[in-house]
Structures are given as C-alpha cells and as structure tokens.
N, C-alpha and C. Protein backbone atom coordinates (compact mmCIF):
# COMPACT_ATOMS: atom_id res chain seq x y z
N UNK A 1 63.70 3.07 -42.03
CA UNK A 1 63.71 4.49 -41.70
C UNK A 1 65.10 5.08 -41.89
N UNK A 2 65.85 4.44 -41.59
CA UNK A 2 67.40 4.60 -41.76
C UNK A 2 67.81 4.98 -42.84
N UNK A 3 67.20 4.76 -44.18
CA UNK A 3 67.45 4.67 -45.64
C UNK A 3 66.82 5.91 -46.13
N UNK A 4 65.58 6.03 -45.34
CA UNK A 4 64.77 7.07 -45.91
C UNK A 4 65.48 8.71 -45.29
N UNK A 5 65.75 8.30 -43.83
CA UNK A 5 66.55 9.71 -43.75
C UNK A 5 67.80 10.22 -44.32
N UNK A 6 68.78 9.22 -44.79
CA UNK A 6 69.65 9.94 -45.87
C UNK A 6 69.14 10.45 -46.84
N UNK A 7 67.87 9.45 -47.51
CA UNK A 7 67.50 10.12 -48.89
C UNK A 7 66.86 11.63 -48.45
N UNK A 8 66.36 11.61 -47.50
CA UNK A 8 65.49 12.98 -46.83
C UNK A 8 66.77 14.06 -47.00
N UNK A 9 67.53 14.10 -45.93
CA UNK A 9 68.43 14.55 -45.81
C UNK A 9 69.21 15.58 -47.47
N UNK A 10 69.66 13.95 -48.11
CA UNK A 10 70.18 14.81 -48.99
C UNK A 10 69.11 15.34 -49.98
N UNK A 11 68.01 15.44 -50.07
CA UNK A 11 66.85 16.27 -51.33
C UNK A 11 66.34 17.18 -50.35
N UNK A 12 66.07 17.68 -49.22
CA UNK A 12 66.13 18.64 -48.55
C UNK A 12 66.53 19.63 -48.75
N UNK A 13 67.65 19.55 -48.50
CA UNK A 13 69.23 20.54 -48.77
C UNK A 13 69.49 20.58 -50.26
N UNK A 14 68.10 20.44 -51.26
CA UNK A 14 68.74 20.48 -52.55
C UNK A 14 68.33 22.16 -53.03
N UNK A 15 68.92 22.45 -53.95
CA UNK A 15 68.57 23.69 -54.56
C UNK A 15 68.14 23.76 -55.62
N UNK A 16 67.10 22.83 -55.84
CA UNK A 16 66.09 22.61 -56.75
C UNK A 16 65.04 22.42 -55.72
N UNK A 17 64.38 23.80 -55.77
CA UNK A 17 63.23 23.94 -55.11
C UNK A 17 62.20 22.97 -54.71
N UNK A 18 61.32 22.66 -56.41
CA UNK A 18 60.33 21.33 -56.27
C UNK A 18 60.66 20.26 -55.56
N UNK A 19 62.10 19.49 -55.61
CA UNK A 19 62.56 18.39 -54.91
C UNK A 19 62.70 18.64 -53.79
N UNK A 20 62.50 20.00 -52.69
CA UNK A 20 63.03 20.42 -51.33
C UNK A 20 62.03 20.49 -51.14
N UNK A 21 60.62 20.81 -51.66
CA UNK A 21 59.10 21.67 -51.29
C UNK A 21 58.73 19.89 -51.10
N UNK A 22 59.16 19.40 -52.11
CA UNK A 22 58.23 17.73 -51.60
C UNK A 22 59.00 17.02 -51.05
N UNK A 23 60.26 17.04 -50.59
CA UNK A 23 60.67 16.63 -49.46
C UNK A 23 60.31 17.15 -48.19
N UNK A 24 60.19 18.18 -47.98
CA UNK A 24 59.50 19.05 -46.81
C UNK A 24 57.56 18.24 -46.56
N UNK A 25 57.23 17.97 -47.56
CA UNK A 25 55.91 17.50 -47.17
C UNK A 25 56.09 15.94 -46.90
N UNK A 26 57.07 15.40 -47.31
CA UNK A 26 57.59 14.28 -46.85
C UNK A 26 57.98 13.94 -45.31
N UNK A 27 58.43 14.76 -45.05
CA UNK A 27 59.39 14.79 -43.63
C UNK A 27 57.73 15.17 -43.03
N UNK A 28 57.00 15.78 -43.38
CA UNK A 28 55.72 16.71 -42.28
C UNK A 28 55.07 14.87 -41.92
N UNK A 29 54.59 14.47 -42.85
CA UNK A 29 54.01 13.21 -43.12
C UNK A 29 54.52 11.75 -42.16
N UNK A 30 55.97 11.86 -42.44
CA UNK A 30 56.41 11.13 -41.69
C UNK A 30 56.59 11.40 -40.24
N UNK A 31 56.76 12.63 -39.91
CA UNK A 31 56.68 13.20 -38.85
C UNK A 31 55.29 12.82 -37.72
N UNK A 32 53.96 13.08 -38.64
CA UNK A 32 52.74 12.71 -38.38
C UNK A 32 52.81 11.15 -37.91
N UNK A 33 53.49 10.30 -38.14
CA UNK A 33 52.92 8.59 -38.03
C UNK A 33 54.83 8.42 -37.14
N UNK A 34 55.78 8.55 -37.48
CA UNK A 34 56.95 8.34 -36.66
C UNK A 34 57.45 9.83 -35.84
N UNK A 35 56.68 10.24 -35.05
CA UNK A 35 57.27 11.54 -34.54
C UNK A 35 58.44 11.22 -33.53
N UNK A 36 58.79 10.68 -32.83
CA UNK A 36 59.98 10.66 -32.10
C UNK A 36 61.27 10.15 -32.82
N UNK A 37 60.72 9.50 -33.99
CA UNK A 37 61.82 9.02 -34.59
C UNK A 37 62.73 10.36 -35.96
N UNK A 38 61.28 10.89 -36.06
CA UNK A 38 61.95 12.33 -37.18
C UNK A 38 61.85 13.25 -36.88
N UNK A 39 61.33 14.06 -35.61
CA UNK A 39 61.33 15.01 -35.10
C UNK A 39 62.77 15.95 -34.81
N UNK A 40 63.00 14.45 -33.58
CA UNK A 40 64.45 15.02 -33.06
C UNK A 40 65.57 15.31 -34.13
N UNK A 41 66.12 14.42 -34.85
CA UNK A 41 67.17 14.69 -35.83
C UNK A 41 66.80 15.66 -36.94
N UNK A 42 65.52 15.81 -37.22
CA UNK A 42 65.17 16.54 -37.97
C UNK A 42 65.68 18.39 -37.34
N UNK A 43 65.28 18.01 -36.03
CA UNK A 43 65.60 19.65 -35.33
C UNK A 43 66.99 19.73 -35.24
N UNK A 44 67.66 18.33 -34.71
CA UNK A 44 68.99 18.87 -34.46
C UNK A 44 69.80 19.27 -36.04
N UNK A 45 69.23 19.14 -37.13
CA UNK A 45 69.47 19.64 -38.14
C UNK A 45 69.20 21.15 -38.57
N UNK A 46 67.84 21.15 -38.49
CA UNK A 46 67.75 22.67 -38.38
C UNK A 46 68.04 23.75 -37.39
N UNK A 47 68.69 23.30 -36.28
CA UNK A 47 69.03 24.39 -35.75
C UNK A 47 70.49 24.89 -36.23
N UNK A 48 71.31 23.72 -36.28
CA UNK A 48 72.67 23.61 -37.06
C UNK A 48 72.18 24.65 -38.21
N UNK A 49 71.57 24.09 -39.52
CA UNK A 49 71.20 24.73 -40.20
C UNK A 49 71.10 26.45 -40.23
N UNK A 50 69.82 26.84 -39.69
CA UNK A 50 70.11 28.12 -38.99
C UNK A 50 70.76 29.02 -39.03
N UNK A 51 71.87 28.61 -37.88
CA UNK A 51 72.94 29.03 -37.48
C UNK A 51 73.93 29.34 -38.49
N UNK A 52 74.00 28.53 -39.53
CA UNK A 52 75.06 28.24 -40.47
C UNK A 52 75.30 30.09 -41.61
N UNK A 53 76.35 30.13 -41.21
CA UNK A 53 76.68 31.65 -42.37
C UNK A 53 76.83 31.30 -43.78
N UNK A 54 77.48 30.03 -44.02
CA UNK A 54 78.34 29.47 -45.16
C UNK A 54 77.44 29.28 -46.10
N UNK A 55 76.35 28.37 -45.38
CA UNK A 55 75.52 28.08 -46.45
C UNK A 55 73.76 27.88 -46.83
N UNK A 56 73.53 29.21 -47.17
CA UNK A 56 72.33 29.89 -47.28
C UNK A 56 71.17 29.31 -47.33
N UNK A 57 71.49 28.25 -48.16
CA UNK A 57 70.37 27.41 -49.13
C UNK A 57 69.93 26.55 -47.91
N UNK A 58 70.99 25.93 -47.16
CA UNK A 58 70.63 25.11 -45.88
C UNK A 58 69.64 25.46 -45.12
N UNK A 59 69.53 27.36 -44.52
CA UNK A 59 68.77 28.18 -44.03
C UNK A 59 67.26 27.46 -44.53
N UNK A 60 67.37 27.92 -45.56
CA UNK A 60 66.02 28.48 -46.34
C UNK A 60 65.37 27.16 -46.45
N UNK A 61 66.03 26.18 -46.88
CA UNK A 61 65.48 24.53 -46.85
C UNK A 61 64.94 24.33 -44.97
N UNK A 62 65.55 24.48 -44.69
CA UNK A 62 65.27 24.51 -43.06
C UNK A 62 64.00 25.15 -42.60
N UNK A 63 64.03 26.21 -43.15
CA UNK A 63 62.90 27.23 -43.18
C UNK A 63 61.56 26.72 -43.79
N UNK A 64 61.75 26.27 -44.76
CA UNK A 64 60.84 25.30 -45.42
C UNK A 64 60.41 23.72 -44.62
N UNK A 65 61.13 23.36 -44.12
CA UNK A 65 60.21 21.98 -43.56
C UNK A 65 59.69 22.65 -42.76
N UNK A 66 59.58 23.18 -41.52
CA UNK A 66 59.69 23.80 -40.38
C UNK A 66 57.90 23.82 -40.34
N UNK A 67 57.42 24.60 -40.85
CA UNK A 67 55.90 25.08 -41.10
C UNK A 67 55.27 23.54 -41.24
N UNK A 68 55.55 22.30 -41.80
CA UNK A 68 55.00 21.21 -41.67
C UNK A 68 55.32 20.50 -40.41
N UNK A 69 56.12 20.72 -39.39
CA UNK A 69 56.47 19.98 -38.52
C UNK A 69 56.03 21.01 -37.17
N UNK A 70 55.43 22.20 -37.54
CA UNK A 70 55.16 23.10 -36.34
C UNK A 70 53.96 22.12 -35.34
N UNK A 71 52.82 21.70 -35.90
CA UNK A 71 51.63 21.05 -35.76
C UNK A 71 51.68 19.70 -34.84
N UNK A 72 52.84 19.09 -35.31
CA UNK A 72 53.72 18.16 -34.78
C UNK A 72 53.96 17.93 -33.29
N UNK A 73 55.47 19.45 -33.63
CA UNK A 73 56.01 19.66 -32.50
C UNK A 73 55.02 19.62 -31.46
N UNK A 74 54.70 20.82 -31.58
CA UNK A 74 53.68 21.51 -30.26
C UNK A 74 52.19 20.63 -30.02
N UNK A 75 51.84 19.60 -30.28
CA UNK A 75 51.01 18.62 -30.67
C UNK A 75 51.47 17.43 -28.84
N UNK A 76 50.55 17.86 -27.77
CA UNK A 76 51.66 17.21 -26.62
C UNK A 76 51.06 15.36 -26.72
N UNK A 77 49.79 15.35 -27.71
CA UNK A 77 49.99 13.87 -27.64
C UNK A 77 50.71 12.88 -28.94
N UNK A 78 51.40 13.46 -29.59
CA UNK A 78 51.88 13.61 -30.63
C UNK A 78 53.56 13.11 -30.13
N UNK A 79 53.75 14.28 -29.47
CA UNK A 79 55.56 14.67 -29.16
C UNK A 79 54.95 15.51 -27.91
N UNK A 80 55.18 14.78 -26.99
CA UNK A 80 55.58 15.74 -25.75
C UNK A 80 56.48 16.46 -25.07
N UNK A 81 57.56 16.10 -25.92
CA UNK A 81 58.81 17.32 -25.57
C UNK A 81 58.64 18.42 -26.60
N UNK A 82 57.72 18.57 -27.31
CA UNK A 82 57.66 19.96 -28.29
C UNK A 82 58.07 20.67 -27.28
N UNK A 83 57.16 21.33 -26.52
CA UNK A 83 56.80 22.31 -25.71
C UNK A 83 58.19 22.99 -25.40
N UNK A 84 59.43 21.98 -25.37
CA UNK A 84 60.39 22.86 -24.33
C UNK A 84 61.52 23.10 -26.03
N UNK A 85 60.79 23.32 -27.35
CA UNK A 85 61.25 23.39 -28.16
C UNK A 85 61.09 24.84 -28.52
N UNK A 86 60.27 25.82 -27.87
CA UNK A 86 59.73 26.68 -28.07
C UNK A 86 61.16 27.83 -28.06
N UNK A 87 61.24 28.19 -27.28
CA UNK A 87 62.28 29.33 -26.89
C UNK A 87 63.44 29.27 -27.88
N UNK A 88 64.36 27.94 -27.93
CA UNK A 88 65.47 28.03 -29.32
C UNK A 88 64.81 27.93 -30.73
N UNK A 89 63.50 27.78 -30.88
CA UNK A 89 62.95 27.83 -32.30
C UNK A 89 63.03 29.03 -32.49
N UNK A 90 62.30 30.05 -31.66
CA UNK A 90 62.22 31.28 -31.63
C UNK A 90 63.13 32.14 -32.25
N UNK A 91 63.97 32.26 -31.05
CA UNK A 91 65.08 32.74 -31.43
C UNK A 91 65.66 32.24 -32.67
N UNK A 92 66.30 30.77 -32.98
CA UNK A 92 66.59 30.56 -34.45
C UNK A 92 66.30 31.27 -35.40
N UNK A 93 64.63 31.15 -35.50
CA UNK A 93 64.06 31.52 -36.96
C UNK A 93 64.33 33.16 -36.95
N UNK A 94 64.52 33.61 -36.16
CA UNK A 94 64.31 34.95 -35.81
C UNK A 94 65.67 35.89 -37.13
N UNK A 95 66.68 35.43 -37.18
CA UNK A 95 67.66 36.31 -38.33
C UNK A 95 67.15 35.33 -39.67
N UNK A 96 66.18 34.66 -39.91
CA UNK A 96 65.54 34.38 -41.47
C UNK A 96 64.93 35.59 -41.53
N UNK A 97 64.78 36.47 -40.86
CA UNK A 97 64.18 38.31 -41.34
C UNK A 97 65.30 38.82 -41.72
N UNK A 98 65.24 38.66 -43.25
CA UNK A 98 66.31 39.24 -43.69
C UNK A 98 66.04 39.59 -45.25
N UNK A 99 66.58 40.96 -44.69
CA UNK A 99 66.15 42.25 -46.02
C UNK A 99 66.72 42.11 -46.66
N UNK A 100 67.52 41.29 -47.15
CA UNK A 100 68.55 41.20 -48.39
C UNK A 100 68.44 39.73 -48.76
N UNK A 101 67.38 38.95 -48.49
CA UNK A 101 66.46 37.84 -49.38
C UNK A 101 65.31 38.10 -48.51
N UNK A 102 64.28 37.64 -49.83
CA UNK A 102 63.40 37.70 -49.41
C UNK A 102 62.55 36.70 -49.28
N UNK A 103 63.01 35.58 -50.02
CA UNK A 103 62.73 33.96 -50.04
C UNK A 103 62.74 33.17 -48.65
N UNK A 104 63.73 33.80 -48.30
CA UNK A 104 63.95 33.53 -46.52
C UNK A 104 63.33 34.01 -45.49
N UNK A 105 63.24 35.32 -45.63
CA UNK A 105 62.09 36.11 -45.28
C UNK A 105 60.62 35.26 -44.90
N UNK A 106 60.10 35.32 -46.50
CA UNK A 106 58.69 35.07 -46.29
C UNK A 106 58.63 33.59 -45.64
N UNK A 107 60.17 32.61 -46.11
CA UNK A 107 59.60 31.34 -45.44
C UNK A 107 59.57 31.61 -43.61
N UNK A 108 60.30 32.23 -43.10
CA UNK A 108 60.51 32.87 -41.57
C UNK A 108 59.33 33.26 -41.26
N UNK A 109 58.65 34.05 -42.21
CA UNK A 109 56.88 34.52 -41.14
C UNK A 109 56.25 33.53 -41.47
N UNK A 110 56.48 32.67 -42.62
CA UNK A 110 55.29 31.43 -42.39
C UNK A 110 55.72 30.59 -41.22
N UNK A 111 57.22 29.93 -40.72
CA UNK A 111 57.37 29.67 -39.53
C UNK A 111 56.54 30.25 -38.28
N UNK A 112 56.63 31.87 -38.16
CA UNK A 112 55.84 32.15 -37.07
C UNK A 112 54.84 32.28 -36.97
N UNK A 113 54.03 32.27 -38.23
CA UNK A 113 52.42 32.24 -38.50
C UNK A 113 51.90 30.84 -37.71
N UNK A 114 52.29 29.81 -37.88
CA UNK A 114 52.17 28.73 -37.68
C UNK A 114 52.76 28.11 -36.48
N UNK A 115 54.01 28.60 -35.73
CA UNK A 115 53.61 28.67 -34.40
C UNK A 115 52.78 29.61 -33.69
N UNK A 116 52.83 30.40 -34.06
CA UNK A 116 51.22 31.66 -33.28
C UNK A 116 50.12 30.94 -33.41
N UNK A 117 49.45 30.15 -34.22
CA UNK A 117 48.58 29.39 -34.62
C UNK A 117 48.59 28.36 -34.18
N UNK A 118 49.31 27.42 -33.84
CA UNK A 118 49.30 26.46 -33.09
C UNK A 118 49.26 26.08 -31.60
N UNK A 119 50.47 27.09 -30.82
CA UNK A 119 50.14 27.76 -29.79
C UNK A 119 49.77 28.45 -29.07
N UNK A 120 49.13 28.20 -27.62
CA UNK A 120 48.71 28.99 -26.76
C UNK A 120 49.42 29.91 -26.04
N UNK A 121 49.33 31.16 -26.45
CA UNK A 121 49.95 32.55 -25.70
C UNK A 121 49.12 32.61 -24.21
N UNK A 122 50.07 31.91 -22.93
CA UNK A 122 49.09 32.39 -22.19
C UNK A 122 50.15 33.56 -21.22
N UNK A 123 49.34 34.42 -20.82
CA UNK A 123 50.00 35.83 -19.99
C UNK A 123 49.07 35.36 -18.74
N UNK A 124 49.71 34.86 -17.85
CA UNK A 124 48.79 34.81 -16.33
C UNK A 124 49.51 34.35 -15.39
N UNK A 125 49.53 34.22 -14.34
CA UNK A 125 50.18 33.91 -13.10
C UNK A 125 50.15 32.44 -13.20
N UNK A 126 51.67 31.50 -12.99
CA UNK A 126 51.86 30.40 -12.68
C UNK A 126 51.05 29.75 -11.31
N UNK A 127 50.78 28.68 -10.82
CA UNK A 127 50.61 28.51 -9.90
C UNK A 127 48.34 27.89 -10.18
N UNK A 128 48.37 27.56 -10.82
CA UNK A 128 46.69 27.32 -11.16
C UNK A 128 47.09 25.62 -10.98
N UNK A 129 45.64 25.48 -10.94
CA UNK A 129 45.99 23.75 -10.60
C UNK A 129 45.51 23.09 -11.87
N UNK A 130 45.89 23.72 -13.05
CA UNK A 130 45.61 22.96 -14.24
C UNK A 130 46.89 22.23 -14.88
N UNK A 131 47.95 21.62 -15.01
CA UNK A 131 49.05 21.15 -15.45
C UNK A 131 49.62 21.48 -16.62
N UNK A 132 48.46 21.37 -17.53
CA UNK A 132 48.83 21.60 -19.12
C UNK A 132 48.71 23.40 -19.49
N UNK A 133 47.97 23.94 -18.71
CA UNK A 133 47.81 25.23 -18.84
C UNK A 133 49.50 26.10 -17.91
N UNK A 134 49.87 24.95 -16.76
CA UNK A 134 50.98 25.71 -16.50
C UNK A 134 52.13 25.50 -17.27
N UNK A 135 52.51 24.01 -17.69
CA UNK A 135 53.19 23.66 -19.15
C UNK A 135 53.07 25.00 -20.48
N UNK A 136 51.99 25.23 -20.47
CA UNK A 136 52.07 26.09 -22.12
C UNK A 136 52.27 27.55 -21.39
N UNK A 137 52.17 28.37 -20.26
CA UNK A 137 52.68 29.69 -19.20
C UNK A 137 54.00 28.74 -19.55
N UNK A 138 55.01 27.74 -19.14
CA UNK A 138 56.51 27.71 -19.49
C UNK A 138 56.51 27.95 -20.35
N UNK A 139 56.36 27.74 -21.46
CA UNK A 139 56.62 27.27 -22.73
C UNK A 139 56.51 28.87 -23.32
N UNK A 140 55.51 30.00 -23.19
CA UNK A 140 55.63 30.91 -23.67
C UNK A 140 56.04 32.13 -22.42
N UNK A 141 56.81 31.69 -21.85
CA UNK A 141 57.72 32.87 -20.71
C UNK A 141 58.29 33.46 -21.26
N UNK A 142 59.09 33.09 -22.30
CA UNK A 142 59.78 34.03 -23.14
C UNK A 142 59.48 35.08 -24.33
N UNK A 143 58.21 35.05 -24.38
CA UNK A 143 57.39 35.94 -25.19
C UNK A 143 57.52 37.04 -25.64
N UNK A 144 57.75 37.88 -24.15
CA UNK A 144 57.79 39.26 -24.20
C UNK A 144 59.02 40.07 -24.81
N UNK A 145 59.94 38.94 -24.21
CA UNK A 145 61.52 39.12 -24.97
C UNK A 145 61.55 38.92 -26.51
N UNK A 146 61.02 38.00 -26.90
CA UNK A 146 61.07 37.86 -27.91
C UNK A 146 60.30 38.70 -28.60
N UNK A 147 58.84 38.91 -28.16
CA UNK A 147 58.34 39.78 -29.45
C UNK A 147 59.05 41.00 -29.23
N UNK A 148 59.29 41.82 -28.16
CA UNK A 148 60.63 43.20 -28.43
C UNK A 148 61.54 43.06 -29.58
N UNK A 149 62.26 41.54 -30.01
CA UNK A 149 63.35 41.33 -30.75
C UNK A 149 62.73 41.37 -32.06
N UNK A 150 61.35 40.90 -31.96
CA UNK A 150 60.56 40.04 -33.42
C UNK A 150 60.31 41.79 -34.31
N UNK A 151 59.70 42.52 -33.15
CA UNK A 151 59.33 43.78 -33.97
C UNK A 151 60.47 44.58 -34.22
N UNK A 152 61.34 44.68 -33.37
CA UNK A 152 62.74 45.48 -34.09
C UNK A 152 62.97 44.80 -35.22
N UNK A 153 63.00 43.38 -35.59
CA UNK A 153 63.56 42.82 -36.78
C UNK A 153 62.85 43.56 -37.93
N UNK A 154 61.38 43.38 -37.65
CA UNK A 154 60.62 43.76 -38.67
C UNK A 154 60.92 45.24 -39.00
N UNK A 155 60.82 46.04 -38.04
CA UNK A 155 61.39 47.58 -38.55
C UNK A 155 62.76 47.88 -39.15
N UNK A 156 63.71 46.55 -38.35
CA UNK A 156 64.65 46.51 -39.46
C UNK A 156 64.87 46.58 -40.82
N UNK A 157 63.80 45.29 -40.91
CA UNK A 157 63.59 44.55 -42.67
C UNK A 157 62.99 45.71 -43.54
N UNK A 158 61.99 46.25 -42.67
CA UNK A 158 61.06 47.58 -43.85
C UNK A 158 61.99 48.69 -43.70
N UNK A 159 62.90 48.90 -42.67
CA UNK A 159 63.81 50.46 -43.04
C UNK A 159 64.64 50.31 -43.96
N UNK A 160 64.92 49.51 -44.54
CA UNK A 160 66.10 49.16 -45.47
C UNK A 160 65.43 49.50 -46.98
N UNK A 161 66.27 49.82 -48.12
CA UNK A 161 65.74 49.92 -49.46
C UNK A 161 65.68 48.45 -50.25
N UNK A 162 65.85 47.51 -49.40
CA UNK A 162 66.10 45.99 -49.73
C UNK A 162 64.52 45.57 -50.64
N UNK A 163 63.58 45.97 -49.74
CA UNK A 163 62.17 45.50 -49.90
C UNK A 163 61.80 47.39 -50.35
C-alpha cells in the first residue's frame, strides 16, 4: 500500500487529465476495500490542497477524487468517522465556485451533488432515542450556515461576466 500511495499521489496531481480522472477512480476503489487506510491521508491531502493559492491544478485534482470517495466517507459501516468530516468538507469545497474557471466550478457542484445525495439533511430537535439519527442532526448542524454561504457563492459566480 505504501508503494501504491506515492504512485497515487504523484498521477493525481498530474495535469494530464486522463491520468488524474483514472487515478481518481483508483483511489474511489481502493478506498471501497482499504478505507481507513486511504481515506484519512487522502483528506489530509485535500484539504491542504484546497486551501492552496499557488497551485490550481492541486485544487481541481482534489476536486476530482472527492465525488468517488463521498459514498465512502459518509458510509458509517464503511468509515465511521466520515460523519465528523462533514462541516470542513463543506466549507473547503465551497471557494471551488469560481467564476473565473469553470473546470473547478463544475468539479465543486459535482462534490456537493454527491454529498446532498448521500446524506441525510435532518432539521429536528436533538434529543430522540435513535443514535444514528442524532449522529447525522450533528453532522448536518451546520447547514443553515452553510447553505446562506453556498447561495451567495452561486449569485456570486452568475453576477460576474465570467460565465
């Protein structure tokens, strides 16, 4: 596994698309059968990533595994620490809305397509005696904040002459 995540690593981050699109289905795959072992480093990469001003391509590669490993994450017999992965994903993916690419862009709403789809939005009072139903109420507390931020972005992205 050790061997395979350098090779991951560096064809990821390549800027030759095809070699990043099937590394990304690589990492989803492996993710599926070793999840604790490629999950974590895999995130602590993309959030780095992300974040990063310098270098764009990192973003967008990031942006790209992401949608194969959503299913994963949030998957609690799978990876049971997804759940508390929710809130810094969020936010992360959240400046890939950006009107001046649009490659980044569209990979950013397939990110959130696919957590909306995977997870349960629940709006209800904590305190029920179901466990997993009060787990996924944590997990989307931050909702409301966020979609305020999610739709300004978007009115951002369409006020601009970018798109």
């Amino acid at each position: 596994m050790e061997v395979s995540s350098a090779r991951i690593a560096q064809t990821l981050y390549s800027k030759n698309f095809p070699a990043a699109l099937r590394t990304a289905q690589a990492v989803r795959q492996l993710a599926t059968v070793f999840p604790t072992r490629v999950v974590p480093p895999i995130f602590d990469n993309v959030y780095a990533d992300l974040n990063s001003i310098t270098e764009s391509h990192r973003g967008t590669s990031a942006l790209m595994v992401l949608p194969g490993l959503i299913g994963v994450l949030f998957n609690h017999d799978l990876y049971p620490k997804g759940a508390m992965q929710m809130e810094p994903l969020l936010w992360c993916v959240l400046p890939g809305l950006d009107p001046a690419d649009y490659t980044k862009t569209m990979n950013a709403m397939v990110v959130f397509l696919n957590i909306f789809q995977n997870v349960p939005l629940v709006a209800a009072p904590l305190g029920t005696s179901d466990a997993e139903y009060d787990e996924a109420h944590a997990a989307t507390h931050v909702f409301k904040e966020f979609s305020a931020a999610f739709i300004k972005k978007l009115i951002d992205c369409t006020c601009t002459d970018e798109f």
